[in-house]
C-alpha atoms as a PDB file:
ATOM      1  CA  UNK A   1       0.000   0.000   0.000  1.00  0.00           C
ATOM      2  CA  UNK A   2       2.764   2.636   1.018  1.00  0.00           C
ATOM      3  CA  UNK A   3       4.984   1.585  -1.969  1.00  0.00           C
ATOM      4  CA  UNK A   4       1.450   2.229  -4.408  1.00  0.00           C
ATOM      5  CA  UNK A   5       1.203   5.601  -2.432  1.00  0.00           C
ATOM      6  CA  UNK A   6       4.718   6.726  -3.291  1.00  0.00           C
ATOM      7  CA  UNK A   7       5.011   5.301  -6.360  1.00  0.00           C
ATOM      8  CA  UNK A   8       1.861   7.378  -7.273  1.00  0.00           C
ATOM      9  CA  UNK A   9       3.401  10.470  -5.738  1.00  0.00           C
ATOM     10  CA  UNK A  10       6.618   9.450  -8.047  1.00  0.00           C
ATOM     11  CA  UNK A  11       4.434   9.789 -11.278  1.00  0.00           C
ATOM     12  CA  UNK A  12       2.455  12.517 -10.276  1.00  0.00           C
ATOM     13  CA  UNK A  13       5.580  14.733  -9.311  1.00  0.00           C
ATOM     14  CA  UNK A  14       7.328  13.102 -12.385  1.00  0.00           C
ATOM     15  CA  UNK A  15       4.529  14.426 -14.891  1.00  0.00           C
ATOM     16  CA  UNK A  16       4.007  18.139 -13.181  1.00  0.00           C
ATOM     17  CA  UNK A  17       7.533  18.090 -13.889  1.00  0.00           C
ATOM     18  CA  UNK A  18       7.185  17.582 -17.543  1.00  0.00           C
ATOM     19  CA  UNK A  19       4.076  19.690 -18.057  1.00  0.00           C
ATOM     20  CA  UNK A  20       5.733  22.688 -16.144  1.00  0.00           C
ATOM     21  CA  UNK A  21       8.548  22.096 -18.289  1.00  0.00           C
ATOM     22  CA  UNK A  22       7.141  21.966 -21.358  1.00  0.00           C
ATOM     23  CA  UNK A  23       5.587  25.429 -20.306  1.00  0.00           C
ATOM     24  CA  UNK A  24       8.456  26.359 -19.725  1.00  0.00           C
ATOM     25  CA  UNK A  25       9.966  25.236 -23.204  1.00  0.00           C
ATOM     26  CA  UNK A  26       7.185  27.004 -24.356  1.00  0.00           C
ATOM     27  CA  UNK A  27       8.059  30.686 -23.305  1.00  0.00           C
ATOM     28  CA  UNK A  28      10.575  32.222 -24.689  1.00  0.00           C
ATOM     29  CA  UNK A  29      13.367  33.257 -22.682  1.00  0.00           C
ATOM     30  CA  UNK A  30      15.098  36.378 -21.639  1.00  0.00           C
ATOM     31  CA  UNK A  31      18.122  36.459 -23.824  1.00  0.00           C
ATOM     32  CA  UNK A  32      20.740  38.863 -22.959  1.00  0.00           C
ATOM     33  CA  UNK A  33      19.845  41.247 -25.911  1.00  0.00           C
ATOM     34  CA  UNK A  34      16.624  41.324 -25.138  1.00  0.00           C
ATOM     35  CA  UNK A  35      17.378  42.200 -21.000  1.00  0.00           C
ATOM     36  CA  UNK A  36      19.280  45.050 -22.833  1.00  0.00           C
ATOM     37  CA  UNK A  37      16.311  46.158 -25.054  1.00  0.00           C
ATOM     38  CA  UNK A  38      14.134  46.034 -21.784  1.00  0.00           C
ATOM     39  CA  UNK A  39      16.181  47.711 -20.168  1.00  0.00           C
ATOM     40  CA  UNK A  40      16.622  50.488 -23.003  1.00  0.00           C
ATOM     41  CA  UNK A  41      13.091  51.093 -23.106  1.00  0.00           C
ATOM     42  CA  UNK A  42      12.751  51.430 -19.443  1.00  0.00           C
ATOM     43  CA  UNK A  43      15.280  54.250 -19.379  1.00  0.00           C
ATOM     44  CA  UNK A  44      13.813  55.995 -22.008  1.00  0.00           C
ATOM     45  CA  UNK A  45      10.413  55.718 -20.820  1.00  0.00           C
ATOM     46  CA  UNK A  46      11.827  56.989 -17.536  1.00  0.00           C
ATOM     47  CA  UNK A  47      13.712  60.077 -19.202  1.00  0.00           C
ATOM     48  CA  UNK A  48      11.109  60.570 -21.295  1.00  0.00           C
ATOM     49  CA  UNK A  49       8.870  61.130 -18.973  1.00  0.00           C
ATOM     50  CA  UNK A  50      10.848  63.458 -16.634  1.00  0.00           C
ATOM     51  CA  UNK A  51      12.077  65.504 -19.453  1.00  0.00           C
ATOM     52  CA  UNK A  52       8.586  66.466 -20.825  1.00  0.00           C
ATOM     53  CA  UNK A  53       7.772  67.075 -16.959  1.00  0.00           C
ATOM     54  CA  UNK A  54      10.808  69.441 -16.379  1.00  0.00           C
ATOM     55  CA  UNK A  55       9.315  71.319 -19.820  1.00  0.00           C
ATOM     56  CA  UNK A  56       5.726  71.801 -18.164  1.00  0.00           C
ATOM     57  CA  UNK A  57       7.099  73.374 -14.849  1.00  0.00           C
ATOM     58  CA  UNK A  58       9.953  75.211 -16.804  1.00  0.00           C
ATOM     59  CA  UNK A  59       6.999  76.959 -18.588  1.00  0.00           C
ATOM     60  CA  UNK A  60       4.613  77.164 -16.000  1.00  0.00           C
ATOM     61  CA  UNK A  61       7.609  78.694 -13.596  1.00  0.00           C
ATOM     62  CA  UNK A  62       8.598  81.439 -16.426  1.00  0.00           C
ATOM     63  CA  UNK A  63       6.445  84.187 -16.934  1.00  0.00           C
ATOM     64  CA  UNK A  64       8.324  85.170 -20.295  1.00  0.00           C
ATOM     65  CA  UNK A  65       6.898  81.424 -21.284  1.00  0.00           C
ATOM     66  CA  UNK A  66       3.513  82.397 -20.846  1.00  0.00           C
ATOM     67  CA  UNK A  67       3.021  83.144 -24.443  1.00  0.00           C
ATOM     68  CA  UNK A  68       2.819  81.370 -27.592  1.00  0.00           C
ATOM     69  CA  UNK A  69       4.901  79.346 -29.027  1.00  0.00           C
ATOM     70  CA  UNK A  70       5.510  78.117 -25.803  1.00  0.00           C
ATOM     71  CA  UNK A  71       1.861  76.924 -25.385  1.00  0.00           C
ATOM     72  CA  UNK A  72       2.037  74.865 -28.194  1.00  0.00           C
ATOM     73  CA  UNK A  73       5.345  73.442 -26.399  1.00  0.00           C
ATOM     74  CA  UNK A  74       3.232  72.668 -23.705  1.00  0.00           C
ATOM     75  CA  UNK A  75       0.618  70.928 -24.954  1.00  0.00           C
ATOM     76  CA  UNK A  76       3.041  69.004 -26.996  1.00  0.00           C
ATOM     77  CA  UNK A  77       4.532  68.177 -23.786  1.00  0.00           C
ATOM     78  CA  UNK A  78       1.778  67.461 -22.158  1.00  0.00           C
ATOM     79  CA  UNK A  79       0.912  64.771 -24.700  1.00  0.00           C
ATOM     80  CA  UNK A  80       4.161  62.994 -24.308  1.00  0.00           C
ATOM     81  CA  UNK A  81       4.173  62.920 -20.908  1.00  0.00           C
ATOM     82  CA  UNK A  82       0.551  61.199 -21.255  1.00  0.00           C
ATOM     83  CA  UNK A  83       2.845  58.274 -23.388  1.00  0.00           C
ATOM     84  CA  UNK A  84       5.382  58.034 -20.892  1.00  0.00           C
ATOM     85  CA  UNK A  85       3.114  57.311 -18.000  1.00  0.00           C
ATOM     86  CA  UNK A  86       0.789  55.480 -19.492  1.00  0.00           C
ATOM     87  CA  UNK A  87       1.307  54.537 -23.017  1.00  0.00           C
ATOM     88  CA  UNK A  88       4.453  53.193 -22.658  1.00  0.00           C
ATOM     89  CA  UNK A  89       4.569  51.504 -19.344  1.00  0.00           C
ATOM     90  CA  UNK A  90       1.807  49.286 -20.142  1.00  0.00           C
ATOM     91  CA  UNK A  91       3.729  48.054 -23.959  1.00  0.00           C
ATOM     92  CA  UNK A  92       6.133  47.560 -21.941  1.00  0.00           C
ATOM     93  CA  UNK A  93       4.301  44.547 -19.845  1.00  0.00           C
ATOM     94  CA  UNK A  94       2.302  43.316 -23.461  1.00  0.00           C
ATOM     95  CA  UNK A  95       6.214  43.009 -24.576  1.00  0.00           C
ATOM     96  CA  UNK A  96       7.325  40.844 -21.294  1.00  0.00           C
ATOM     97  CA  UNK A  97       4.456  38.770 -21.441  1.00  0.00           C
ATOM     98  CA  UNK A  98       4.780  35.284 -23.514  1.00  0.00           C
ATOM     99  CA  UNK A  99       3.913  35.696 -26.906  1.00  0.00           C
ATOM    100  CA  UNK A 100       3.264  39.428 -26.527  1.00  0.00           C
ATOM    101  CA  UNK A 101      -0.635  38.625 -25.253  1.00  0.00           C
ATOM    102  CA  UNK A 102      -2.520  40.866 -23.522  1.00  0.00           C
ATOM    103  CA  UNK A 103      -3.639  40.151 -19.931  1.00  0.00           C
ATOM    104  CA  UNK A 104      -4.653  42.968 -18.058  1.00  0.00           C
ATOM    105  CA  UNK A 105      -8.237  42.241 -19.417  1.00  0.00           C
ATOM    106  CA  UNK A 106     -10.506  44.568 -21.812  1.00  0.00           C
ATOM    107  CA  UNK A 107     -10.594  47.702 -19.790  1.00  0.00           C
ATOM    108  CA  UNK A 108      -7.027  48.517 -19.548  1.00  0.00           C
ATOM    109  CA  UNK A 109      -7.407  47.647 -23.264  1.00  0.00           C
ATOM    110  CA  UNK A 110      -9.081  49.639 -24.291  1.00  0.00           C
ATOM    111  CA  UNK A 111      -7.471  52.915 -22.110  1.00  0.00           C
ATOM    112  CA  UNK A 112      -4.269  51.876 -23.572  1.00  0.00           C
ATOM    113  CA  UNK A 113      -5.077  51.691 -26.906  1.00  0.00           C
ATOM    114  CA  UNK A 114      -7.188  54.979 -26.296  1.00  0.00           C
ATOM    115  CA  UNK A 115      -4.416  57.384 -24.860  1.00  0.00           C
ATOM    116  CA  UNK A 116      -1.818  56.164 -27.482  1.00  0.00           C
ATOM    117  CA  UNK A 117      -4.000  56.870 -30.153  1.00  0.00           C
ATOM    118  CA  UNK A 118      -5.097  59.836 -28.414  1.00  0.00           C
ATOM    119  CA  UNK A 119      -1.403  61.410 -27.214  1.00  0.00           C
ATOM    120  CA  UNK A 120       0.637  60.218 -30.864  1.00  0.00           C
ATOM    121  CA  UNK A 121      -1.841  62.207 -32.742  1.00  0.00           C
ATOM    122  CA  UNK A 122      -1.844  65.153 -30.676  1.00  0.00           C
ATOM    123  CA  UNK A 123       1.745  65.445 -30.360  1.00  0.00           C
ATOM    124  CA  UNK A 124       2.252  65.201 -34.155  1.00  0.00           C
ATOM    125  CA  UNK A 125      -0.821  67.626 -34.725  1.00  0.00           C
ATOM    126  CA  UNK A 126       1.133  69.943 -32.306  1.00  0.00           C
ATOM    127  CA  UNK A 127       4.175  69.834 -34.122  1.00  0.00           C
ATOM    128  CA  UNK A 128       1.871  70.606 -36.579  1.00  0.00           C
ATOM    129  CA  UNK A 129       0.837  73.621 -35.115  1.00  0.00           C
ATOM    130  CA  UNK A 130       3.841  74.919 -34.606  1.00  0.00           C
ATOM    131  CA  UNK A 131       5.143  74.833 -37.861  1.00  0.00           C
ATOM    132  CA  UNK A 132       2.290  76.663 -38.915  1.00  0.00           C
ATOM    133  CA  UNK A 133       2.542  79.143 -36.488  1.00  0.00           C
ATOM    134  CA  UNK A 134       6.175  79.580 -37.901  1.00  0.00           C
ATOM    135  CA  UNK A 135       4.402  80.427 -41.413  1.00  0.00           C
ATOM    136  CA  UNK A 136       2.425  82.847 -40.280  1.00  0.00           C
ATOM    137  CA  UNK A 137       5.155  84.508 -38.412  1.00  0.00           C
ATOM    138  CA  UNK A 138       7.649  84.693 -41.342  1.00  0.00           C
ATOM    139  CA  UNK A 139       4.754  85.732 -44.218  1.00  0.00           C
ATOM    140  CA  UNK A 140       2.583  87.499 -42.162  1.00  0.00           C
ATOM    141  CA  UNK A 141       4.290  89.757 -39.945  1.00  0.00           C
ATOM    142  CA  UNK A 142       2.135  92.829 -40.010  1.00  0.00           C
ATOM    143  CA  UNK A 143      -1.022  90.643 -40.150  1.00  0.00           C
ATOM    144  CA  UNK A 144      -0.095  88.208 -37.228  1.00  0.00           C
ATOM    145  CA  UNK A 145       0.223  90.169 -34.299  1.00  0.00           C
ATOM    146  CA  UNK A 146       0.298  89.420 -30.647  1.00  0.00           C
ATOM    147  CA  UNK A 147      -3.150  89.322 -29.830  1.00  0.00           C
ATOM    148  CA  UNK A 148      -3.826  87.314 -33.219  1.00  0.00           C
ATOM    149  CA  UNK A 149      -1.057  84.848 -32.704  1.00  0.00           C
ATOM    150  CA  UNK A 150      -2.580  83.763 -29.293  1.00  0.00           C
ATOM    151  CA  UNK A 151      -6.046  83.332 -29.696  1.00  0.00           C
ATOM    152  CA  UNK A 152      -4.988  81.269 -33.266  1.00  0.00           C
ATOM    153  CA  UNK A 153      -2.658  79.484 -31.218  1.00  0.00           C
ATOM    154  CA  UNK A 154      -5.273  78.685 -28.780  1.00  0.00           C
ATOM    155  CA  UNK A 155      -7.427  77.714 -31.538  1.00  0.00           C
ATOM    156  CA  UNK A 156      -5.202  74.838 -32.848  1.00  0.00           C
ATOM    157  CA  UNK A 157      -4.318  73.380 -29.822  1.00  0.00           C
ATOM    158  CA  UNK A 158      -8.002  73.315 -29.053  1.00  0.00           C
ATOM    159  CA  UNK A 159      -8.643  71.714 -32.392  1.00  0.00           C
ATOM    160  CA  UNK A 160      -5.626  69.303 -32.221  1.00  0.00           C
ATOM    161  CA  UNK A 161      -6.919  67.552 -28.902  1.00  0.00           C
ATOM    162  CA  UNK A 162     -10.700  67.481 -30.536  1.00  0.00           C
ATOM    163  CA  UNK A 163      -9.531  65.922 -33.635  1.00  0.00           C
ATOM    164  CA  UNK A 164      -7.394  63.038 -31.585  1.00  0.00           C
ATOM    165  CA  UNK A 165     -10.293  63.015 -29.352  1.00  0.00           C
ATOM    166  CA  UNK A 166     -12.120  61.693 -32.482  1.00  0.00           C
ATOM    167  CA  UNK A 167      -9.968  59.440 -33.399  1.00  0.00           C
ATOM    168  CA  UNK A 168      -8.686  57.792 -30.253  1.00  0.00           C
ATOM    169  CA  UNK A 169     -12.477  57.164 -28.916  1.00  0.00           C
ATOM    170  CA  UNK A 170     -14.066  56.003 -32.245  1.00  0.00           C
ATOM    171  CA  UNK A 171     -13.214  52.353 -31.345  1.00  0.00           C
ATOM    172  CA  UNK A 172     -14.715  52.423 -28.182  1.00  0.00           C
ATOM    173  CA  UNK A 173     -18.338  53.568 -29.837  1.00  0.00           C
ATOM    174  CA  UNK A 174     -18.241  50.756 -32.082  1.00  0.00           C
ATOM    175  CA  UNK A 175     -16.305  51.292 -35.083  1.00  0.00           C
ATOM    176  CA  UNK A 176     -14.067  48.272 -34.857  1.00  0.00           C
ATOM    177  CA  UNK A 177     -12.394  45.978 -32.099  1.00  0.00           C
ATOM    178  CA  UNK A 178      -9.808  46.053 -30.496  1.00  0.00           C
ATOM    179  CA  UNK A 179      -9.477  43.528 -27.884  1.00  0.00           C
ATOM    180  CA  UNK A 180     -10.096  39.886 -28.435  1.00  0.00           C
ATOM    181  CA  UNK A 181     -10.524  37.172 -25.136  1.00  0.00           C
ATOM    182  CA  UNK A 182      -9.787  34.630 -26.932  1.00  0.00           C
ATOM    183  CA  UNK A 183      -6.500  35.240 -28.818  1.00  0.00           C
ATOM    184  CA  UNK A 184      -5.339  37.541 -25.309  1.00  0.00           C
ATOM    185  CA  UNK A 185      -5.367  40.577 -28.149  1.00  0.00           C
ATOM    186  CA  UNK A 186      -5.359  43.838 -27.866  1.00  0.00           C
ATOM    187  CA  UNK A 187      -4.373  46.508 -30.763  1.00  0.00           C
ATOM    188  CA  UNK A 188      -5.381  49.110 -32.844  1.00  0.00           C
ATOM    189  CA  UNK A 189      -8.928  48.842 -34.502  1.00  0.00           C
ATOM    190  CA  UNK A 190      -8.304  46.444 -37.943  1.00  0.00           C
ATOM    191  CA  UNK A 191     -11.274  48.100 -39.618  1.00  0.00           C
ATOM    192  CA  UNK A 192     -10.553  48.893 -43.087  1.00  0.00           C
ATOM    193  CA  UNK A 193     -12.543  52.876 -42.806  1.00  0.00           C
ATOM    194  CA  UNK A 194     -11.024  53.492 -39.618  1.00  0.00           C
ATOM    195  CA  UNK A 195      -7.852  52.506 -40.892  1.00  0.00           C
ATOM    196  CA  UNK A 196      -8.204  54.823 -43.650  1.00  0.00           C
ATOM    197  CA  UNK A 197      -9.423  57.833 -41.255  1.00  0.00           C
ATOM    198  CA  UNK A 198      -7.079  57.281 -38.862  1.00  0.00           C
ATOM    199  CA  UNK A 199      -4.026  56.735 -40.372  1.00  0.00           C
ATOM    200  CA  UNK A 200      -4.764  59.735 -42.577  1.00  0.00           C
ATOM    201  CA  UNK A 201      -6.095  62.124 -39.937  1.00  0.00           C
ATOM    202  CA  UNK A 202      -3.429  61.082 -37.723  1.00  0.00           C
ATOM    203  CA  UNK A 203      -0.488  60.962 -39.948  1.00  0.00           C
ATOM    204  CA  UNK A 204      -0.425  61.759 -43.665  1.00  0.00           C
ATOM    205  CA  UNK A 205      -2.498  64.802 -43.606  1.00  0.00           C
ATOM    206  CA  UNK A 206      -0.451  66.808 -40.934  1.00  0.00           C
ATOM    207  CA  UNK A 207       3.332  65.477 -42.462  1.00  0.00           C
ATOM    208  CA  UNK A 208       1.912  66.981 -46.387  1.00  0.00           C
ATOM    209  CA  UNK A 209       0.812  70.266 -43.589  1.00  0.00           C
ATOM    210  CA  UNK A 210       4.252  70.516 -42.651  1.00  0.00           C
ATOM    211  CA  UNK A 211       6.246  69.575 -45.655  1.00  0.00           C
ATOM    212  CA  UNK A 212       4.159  72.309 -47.533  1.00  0.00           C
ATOM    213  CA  UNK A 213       4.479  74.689 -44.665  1.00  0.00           C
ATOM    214  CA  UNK A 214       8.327  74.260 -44.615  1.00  0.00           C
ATOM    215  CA  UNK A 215       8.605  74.298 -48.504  1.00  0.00           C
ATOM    216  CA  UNK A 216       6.682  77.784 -48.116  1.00  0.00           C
ATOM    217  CA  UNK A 217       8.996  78.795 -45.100  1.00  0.00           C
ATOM    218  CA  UNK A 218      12.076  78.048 -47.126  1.00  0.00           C
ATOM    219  CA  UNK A 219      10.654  80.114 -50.201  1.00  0.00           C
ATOM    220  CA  UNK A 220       9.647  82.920 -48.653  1.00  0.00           C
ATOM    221  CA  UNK A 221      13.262  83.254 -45.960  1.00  0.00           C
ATOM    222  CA  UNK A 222      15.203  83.006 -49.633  1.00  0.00           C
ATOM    223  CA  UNK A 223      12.793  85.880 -50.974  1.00  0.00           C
ATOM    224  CA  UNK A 224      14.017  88.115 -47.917  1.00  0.00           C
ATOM    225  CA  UNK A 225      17.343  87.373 -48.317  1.00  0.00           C
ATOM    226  CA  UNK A 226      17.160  88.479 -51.997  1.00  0.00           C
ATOM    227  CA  UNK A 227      15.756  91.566 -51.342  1.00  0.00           C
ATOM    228  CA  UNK A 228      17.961  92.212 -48.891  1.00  0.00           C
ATOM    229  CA  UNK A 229      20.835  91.550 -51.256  1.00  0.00           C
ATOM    230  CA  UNK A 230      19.558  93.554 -53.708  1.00  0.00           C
ATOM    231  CA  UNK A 231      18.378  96.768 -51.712  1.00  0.00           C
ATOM    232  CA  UNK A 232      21.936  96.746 -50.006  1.00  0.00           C
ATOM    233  CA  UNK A 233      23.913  99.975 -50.699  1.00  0.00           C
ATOM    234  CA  UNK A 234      27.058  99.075 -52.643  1.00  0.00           C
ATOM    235  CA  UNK A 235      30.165 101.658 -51.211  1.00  0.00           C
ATOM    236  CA  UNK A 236      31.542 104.476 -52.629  1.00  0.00           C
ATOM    237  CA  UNK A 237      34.700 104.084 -54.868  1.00  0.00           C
ATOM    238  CA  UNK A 238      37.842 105.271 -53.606  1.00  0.00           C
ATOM    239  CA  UNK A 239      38.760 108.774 -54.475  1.00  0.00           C
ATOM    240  CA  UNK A 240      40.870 108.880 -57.136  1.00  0.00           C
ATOM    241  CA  UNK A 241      44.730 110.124 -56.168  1.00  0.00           C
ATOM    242  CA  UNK A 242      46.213 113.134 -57.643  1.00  0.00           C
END
């Protein structure tokens, strides 16, 4: 009876053994590169987030940073320290979890894939924003005054968080899923319109904003310089020696 008992024990032991470690097998493990990698994206995550941070206080401590373009700084820092803390943290755990699956369930799901939606557009429609502002500055001069120049500036960053507003909650009224139980999935919305509108409101309508902006920048800053050359007073010739 006692030798049945432990031999029992013996097989039991001796298969929980070889299921745990063919679990085991199963995960991939932590190769040295990869500890580095982690480790990488850790830092920056860290510095990221404490640089943006030292930005906000910097100009919310400086009066002579209460003006604009320093508000569109600010919100552009504002939507990367958003990322830091919460964007990137949790990628970091869907990364360090085997076969990248997602298992902090379909709430944090869906806030995750809501803010970086939400912060990535906003920071690139702020950069955005700022290079417009630039245009304005350098072809409109007379036209774009103070007063002007704020409430505009106000104006974009108002629009910028509406529009990734837009985008970032449109999967969580429907229009596509995100997170699936079964698989342990959770990304971006796979629906081909929101694809479309998303990728395009996001990304490839503010980079043809800028390029043109710049383009325009560059043309009119060669324009001055031309006229400058050209209204330049050339000096008076030597006096002839008698």
């Amino acid at each position: 009876m006692g030798a049945n008992t432990s031999s029992a024990n013996v097989d039991t032991n001796a298969s929980s053994s070889v299921v745990g470690g063919s679990a085991w097998r199963g995960r991939e493990p932590f190769s040295v590169f990869t500890v580095l990698i982690l480790t990488l994206l850790v830092l920056l995550t860290v510095a990221t987030f404490l640089w943006n941070l030292l930005v906000l206080a910097t100009i919310l401590r400086v009066k002579a940073f209460h003006r604009v373009p320093h508000n569109l700084v600010a919100s552009t820092a504002v939507s990367d320290v958003l990322v830091a803390a919460l964007v990137m943290p949790l990628s970091l755990v869907k990364e360090l979890s085997a076969g990248r699956r997602w298992r902090l369930g379909r709430e944090l799901c869906l806030v995750w894939v809501c803010f970086d939606v939400l912060c990535c557009t906003a920071s690139i429609w702020n950069v955005t924003a700022i290079a417009l502002d630039r245009y304005w500055s350098v072809t409109r001069q007379l036209q774009y005054t103070l007063l002007a120049r704020r409430r505009i500036s106000n104006v974009m960053i108002a629009l910028t968080w509406l529009l990734s507003a837009a985008i970032s909650l449109a999967p969580l009224l429907g229009w596509g899923e995100t997170y699936s139980p079964e698989q342990e999935r959770c990304q971006l919305s796979q629906d081909p319109s929101y694809t479309i509108v998303s990728t395009g409101g996001a990304f490839y309508l503010p980079l043809c904003v800028v390029l043109f902006v710049y383009w325009k920048i560059y043309k009119a800053s060669k324009f001055h310089m031309g006229g400058r050359r050209r209204n330049a007073v050339a000096p008076l010739p030597e006096a002839a020696q008698v």
